[in-house]
N, C-alpha and C. Protein backbone atom coordinates (compact mmCIF):
# COMPACT_ATOMS: atom_id res chain seq x y z
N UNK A 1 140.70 93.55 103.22
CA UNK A 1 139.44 94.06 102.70
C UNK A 1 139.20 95.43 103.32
N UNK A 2 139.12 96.19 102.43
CA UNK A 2 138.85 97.50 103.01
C UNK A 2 137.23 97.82 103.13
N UNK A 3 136.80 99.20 104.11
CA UNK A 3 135.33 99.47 104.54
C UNK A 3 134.57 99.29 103.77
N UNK A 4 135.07 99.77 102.36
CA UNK A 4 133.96 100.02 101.09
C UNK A 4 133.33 98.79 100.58
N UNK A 5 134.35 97.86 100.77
CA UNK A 5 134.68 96.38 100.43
C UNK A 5 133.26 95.61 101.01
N UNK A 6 133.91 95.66 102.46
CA UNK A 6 132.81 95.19 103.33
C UNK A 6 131.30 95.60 103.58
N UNK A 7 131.30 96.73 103.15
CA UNK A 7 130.03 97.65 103.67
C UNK A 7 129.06 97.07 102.14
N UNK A 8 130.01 96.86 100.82
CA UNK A 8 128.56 96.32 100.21
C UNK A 8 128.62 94.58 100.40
N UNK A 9 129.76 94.26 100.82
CA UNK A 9 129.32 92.93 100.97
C UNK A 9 128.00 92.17 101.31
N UNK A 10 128.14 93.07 103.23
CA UNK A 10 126.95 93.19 104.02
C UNK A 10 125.83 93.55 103.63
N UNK A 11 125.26 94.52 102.43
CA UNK A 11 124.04 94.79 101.91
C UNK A 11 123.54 93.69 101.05
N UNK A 12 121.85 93.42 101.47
CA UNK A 12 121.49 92.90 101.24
C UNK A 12 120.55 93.34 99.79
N UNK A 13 120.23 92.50 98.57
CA UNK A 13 119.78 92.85 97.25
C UNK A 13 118.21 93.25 97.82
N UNK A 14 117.98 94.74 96.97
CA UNK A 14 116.47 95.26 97.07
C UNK A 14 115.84 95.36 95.60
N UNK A 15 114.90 95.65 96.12
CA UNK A 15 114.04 96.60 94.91
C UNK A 15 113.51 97.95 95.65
N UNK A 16 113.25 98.65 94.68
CA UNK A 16 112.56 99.89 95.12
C UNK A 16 110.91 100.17 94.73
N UNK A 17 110.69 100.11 95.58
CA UNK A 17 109.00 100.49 95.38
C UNK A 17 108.47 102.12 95.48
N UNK A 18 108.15 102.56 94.19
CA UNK A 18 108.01 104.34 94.16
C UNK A 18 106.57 104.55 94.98
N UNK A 19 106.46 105.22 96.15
CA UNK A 19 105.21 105.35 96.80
C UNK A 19 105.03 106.72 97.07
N UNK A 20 103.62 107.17 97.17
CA UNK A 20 103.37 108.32 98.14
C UNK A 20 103.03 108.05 99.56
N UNK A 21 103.74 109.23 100.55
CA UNK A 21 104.37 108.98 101.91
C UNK A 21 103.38 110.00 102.51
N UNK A 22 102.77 109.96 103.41
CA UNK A 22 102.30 111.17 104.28
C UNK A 22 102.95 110.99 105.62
N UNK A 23 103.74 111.55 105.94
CA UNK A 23 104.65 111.42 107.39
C UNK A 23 103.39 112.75 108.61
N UNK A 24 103.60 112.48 109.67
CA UNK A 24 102.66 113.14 110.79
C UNK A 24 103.33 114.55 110.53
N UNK A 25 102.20 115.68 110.00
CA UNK A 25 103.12 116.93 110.21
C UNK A 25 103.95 117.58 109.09
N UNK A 26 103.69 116.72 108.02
CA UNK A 26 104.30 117.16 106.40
C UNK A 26 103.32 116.64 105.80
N UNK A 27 103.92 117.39 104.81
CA UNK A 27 103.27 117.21 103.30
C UNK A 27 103.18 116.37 102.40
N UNK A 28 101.97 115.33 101.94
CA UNK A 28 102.38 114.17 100.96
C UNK A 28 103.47 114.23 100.29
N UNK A 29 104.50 113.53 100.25
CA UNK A 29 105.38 113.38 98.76
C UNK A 29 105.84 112.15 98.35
N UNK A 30 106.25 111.95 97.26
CA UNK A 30 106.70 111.19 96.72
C UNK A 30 108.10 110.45 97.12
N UNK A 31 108.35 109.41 97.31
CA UNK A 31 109.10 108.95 97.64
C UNK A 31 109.17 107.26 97.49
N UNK A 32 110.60 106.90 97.84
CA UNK A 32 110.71 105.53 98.10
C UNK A 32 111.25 104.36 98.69
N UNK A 33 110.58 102.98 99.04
CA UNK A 33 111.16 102.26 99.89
C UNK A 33 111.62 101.18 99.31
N UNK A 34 112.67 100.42 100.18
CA UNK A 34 113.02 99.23 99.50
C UNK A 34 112.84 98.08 100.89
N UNK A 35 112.41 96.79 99.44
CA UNK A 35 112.33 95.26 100.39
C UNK A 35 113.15 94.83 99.96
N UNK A 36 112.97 93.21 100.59
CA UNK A 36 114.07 92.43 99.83
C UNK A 36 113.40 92.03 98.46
N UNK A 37 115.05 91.73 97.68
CA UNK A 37 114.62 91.04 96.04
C UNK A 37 114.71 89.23 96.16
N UNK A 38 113.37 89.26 96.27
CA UNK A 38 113.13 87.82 96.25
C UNK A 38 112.05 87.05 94.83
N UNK A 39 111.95 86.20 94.89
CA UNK A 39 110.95 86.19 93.92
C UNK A 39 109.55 85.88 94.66
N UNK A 40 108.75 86.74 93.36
CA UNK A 40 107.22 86.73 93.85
C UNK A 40 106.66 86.56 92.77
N UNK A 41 105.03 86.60 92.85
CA UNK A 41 104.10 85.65 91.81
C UNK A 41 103.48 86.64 91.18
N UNK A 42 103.87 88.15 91.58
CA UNK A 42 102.58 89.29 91.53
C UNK A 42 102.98 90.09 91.99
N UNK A 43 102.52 91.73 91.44
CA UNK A 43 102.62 92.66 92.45
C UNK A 43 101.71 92.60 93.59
N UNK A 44 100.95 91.74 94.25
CA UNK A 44 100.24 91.44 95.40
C UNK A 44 101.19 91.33 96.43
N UNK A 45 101.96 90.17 95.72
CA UNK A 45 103.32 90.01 96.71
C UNK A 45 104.15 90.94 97.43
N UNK A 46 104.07 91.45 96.22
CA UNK A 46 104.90 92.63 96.79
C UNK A 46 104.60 93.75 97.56
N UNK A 47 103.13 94.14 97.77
CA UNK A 47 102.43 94.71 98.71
C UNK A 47 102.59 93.95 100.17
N UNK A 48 102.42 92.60 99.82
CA UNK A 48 102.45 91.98 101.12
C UNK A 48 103.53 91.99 101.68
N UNK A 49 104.64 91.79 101.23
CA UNK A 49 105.91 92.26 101.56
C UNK A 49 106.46 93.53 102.26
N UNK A 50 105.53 94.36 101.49
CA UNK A 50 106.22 96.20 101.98
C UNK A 50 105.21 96.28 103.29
N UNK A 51 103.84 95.60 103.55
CA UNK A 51 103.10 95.81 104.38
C UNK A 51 104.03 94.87 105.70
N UNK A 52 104.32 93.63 105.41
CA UNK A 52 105.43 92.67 106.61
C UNK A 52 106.10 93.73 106.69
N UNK A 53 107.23 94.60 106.19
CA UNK A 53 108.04 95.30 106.67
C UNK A 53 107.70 96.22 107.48
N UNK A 54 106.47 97.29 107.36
CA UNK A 54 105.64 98.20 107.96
C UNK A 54 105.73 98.12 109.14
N UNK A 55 104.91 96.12 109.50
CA UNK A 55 104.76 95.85 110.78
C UNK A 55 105.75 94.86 111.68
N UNK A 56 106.46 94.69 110.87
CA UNK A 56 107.99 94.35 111.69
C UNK A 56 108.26 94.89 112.68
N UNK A 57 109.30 94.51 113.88
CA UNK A 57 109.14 95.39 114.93
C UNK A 57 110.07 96.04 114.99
N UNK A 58 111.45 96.51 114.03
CA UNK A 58 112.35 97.80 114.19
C UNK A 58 111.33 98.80 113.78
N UNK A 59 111.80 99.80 114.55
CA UNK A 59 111.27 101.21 114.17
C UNK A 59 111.45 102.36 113.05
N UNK A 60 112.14 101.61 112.45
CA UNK A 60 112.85 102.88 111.09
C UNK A 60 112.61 101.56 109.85
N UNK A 61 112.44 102.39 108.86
CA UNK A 61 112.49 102.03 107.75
C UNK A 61 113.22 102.88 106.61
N UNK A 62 114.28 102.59 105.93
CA UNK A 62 115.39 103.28 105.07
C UNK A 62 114.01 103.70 103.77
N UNK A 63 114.17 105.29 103.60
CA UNK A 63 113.35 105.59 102.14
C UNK A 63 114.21 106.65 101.63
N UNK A 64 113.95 107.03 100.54
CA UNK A 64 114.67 107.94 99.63
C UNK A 64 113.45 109.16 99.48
N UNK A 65 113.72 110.34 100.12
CA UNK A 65 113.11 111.13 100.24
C UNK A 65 113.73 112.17 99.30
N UNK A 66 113.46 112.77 98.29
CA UNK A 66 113.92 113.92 97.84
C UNK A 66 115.37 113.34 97.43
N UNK A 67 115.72 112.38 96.74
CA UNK A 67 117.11 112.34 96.46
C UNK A 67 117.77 111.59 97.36
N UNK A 68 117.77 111.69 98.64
CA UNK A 68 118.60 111.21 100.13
C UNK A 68 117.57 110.16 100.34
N UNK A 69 118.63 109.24 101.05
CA UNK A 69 118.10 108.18 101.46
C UNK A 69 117.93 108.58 103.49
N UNK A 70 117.17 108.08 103.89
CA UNK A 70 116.58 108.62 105.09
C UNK A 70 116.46 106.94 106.24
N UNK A 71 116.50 107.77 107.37
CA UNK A 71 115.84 106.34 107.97
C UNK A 71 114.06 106.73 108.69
N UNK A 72 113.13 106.38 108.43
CA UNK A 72 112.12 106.96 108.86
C UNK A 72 112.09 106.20 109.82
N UNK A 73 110.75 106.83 110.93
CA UNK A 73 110.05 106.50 111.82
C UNK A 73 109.05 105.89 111.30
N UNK A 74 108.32 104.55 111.87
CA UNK A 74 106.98 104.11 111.20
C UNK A 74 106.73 104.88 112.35
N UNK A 75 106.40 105.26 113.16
CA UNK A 75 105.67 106.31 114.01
C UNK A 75 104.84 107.17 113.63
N UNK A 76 106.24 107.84 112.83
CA UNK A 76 105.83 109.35 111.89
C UNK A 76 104.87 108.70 110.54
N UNK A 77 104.54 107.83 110.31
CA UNK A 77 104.18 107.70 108.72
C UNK A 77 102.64 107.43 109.17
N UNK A 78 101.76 108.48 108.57
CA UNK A 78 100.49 108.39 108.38
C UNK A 78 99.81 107.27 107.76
N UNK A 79 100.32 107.66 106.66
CA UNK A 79 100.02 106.30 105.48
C UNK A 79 101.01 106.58 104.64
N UNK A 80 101.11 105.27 103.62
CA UNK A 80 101.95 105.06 102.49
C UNK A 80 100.83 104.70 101.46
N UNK A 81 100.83 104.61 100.53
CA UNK A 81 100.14 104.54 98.80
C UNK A 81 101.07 104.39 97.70
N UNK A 82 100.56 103.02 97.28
CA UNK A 82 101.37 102.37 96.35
C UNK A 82 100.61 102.20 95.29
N UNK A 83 100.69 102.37 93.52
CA UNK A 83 100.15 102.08 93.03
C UNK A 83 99.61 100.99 92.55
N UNK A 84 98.33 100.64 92.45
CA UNK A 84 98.09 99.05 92.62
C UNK A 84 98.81 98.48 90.91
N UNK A 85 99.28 99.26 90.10
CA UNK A 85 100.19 98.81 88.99
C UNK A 85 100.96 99.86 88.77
N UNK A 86 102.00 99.47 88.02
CA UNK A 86 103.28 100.24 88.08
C UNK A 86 102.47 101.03 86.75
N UNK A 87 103.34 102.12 86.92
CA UNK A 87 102.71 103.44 86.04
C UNK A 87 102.96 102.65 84.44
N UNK A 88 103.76 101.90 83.90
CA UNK A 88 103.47 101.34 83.17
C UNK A 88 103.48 100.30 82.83
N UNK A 89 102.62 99.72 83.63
CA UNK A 89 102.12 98.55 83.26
C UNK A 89 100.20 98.70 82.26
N UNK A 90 100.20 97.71 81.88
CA UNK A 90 99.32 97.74 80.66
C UNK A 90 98.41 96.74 81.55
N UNK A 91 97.00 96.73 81.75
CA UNK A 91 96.17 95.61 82.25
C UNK A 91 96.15 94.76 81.87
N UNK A 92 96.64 93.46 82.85
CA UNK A 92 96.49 92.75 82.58
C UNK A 92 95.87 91.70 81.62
N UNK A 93 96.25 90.66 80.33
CA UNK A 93 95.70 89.90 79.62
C UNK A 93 95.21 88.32 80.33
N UNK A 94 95.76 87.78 81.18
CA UNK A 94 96.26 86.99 81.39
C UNK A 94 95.78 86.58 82.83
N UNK A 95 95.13 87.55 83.65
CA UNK A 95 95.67 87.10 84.55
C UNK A 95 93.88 88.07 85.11
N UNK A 96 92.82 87.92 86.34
CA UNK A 96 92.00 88.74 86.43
C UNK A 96 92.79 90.13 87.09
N UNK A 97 91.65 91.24 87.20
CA UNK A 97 92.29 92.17 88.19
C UNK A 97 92.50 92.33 89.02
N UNK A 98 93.66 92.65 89.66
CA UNK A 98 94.61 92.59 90.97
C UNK A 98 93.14 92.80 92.12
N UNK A 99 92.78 93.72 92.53
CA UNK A 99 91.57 93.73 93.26
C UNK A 99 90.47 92.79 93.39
N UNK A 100 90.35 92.29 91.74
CA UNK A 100 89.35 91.54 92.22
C UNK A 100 89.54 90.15 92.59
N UNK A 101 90.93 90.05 92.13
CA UNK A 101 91.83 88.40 92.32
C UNK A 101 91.93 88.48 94.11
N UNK A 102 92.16 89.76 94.92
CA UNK A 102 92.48 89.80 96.18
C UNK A 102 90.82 89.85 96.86
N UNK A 103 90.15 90.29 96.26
CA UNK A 103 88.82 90.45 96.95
C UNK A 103 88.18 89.54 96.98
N UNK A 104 88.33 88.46 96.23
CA UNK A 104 87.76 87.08 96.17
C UNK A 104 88.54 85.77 97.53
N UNK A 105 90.10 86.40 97.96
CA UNK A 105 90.16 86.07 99.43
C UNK A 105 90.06 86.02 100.78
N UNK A 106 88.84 86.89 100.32
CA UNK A 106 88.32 87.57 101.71
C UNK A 106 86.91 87.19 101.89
N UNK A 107 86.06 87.11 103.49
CA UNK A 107 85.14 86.73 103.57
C UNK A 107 83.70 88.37 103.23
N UNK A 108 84.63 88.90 103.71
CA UNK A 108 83.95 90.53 104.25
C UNK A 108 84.65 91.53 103.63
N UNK A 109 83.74 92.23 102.95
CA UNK A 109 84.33 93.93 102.58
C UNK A 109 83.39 95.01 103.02
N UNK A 110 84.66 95.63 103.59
CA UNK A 110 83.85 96.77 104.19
C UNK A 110 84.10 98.13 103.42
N UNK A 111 83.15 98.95 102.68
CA UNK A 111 83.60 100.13 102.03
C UNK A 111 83.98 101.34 103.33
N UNK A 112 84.70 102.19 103.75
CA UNK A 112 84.63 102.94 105.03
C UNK A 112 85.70 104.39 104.45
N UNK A 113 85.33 105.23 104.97
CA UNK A 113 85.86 106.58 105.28
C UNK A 113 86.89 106.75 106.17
N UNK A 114 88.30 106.99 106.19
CA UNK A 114 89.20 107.02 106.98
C UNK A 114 89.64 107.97 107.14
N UNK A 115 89.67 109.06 108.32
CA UNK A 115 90.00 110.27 108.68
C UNK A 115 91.64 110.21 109.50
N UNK A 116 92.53 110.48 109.03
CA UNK A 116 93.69 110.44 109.62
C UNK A 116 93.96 111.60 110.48
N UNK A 117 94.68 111.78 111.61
CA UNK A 117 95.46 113.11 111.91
C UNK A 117 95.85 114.08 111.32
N UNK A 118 96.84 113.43 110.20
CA UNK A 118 97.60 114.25 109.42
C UNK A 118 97.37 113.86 107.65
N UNK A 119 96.97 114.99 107.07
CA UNK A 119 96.33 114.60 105.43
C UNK A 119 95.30 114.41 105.46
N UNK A 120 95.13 114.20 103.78
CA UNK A 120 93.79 113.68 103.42
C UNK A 120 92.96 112.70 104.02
N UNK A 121 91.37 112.60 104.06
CA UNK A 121 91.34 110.90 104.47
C UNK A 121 91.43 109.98 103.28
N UNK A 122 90.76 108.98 103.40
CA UNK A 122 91.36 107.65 102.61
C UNK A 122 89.90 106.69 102.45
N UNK A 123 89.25 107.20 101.64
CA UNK A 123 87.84 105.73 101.18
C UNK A 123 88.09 104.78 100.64
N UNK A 124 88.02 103.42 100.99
CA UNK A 124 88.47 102.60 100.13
C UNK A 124 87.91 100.89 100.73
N UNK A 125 88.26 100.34 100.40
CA UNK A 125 87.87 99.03 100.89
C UNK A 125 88.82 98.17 101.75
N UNK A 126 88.09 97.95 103.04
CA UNK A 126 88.77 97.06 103.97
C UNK A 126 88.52 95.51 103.90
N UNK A 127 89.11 94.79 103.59
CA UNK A 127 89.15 93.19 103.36
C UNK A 127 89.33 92.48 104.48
N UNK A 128 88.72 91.62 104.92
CA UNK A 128 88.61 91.21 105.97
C UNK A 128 87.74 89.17 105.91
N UNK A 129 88.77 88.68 106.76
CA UNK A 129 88.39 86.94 106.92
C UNK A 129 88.61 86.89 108.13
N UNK A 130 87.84 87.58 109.01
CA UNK A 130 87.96 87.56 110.59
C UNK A 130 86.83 86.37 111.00
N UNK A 131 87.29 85.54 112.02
CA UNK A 131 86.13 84.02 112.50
C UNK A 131 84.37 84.97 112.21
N UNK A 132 83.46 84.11 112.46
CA UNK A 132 82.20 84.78 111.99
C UNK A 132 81.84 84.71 113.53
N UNK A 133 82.17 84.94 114.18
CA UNK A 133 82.14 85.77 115.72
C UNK A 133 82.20 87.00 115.66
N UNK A 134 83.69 87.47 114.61
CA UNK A 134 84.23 88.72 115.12
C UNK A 134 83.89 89.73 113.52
N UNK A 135 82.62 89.69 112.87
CA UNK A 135 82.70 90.47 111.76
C UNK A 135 82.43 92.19 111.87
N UNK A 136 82.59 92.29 112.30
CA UNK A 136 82.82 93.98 112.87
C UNK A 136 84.12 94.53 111.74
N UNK A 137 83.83 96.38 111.52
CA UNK A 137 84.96 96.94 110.84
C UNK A 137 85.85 96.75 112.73
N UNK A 138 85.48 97.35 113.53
CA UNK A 138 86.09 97.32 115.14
C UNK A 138 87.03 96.23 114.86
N UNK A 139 86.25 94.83 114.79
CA UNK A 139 86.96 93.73 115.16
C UNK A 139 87.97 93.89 114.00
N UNK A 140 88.10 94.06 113.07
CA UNK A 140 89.23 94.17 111.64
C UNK A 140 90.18 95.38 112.36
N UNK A 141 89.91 96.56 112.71
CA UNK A 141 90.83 97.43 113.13
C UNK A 141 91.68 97.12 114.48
N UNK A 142 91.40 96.43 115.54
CA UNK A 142 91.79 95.71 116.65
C UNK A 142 92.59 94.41 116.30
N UNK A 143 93.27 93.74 114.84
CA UNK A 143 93.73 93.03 114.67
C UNK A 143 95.23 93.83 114.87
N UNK A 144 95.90 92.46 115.45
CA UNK A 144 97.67 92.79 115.57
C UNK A 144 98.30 93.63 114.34
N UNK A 145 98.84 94.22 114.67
CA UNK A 145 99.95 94.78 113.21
C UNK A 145 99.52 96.08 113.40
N UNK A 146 100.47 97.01 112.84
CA UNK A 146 100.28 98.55 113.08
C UNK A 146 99.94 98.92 112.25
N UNK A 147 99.58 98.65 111.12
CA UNK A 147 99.26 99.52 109.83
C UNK A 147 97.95 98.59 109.42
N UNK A 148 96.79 99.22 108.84
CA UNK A 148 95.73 98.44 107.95
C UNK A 148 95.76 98.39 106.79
N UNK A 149 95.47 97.61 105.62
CA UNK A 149 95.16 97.69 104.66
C UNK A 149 94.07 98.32 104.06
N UNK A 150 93.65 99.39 103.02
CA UNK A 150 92.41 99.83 102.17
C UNK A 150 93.03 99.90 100.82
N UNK A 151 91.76 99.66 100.31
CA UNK A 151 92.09 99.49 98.36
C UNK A 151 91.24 100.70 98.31
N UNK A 152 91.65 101.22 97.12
CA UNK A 152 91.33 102.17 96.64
C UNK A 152 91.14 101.54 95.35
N UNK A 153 90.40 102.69 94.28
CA UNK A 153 90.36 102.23 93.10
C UNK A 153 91.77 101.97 91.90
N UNK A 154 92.65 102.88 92.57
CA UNK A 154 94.33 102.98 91.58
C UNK A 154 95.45 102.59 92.68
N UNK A 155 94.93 102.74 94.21
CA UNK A 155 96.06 102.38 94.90
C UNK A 155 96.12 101.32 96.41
N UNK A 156 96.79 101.12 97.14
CA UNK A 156 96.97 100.15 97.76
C UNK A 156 97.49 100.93 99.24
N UNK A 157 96.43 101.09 100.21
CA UNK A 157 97.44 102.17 100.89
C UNK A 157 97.50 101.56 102.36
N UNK A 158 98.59 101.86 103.00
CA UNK A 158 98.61 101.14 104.34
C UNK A 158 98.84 101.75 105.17
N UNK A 159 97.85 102.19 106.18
CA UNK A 159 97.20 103.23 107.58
C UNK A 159 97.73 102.91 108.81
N UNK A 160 98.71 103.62 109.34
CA UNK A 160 98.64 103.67 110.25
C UNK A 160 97.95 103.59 111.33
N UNK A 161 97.83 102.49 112.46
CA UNK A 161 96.41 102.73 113.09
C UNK A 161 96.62 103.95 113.98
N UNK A 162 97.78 104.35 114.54
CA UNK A 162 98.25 105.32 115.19
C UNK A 162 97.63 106.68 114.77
N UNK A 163 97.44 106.90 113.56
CA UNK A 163 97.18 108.03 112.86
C UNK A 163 95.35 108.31 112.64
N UNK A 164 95.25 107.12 112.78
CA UNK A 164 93.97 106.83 112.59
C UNK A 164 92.83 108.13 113.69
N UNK A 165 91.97 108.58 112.88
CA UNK A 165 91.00 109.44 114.31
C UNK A 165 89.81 108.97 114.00
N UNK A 166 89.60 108.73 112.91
CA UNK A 166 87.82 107.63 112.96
C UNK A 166 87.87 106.64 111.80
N UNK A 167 86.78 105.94 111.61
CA UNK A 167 86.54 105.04 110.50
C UNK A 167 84.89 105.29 110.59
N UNK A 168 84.56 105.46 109.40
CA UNK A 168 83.13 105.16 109.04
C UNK A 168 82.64 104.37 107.92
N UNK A 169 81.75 103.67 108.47
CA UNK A 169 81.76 102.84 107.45
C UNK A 169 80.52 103.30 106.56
N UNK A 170 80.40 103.05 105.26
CA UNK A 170 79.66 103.57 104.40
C UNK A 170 78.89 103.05 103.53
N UNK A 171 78.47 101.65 104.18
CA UNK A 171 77.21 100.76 103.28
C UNK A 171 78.29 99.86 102.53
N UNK A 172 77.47 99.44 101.64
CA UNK A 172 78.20 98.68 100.48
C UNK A 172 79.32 98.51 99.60
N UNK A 173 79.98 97.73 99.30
CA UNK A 173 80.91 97.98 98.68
C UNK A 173 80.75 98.67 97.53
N UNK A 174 80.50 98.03 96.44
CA UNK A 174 79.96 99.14 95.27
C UNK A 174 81.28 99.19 94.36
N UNK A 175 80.72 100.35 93.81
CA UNK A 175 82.28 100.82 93.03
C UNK A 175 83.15 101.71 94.04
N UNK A 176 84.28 101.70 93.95
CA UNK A 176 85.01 102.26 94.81
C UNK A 176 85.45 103.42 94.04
N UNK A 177 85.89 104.54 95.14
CA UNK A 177 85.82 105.73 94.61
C UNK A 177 87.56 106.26 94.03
């Protein structure tokens, strides 16, 4: 068996998920990552999936930046933004909307303002089923894992807490912006 042989043996089956990347120190772009191809019930799943990988504890994650495939730093990654449906997908008939199917598993939403280091900030909604001791946005940002979740109204984006320089929170949920 020769290298070539072996080298795809060893690879394991993905998918690619097309996201926007803000790395510490560059410029948003477009780009993409891959999980494993397993089966799932939803693109929910599959958020939850790319978010497990995020906070996994190797430090690189393989993306396709500009053509080349790369190994990043989750260090370097500000945030990532995924679209909460694939550019063409058609809304759902069948099924409620992805947001509001996920917002209905949560005890607490917090609408909040997220100011990063590097880029834009990020308004959107923080979801949260923390014990009714700990309902604080604080107590939600002090949970294990390196990256947070916020919904946005079109996307799904996952924050670095590293990157993070404030959170404000901004009343009610409401319509999201």
């Amino acid at each position: 068996m020769n290298d070539v042989d072996r080298s795809a043996e060893l690879r394991l089956p993905t998918i690619v998920i097309p996201v926007r990347l803000s790395l510490i120190g560059r410029e948003v772009c477009e780009a993409e990552l891959f999980v494993a191809d397993v089966v799932r019930r939803g693109r929910s799943h599959l958020l939850d999936d790319l978010a497990d990988l995020l906070d996994a504890g190797e430090g690189f994650v393989p993306a396709r930046v500009t053509g080349a495939v790369s190994l990043i730093s989750k260090h370097a990654i500000a945030w990532i933004a995924v679209r909460r449906r694939g550019v063409d997908d058609l809304p759902p008939t069948d099924f409620p909307e992805e947001l509001s199917e996920a917002a209905t598993l949560y005890d607490r939403q917090y609408l909040v303002r997220i100011e990063v280091s590097h880029g834009p900030g990020i308004t959107g909604l923080l979801l949260d089923s923390s014990p009714a001791d700990r309902p604080r946005v604080v107590d939600h940002l002090n949970h294990p894992g390196m990256f947070v979740r916020v919904w946005t109204s079109d996307e799904h984006v996952l924050v670095n807490k590293r990157a993070i320089v404030s959170v404000t929170e901004l009343g009610s949920p409401g319509e999201l912006p």
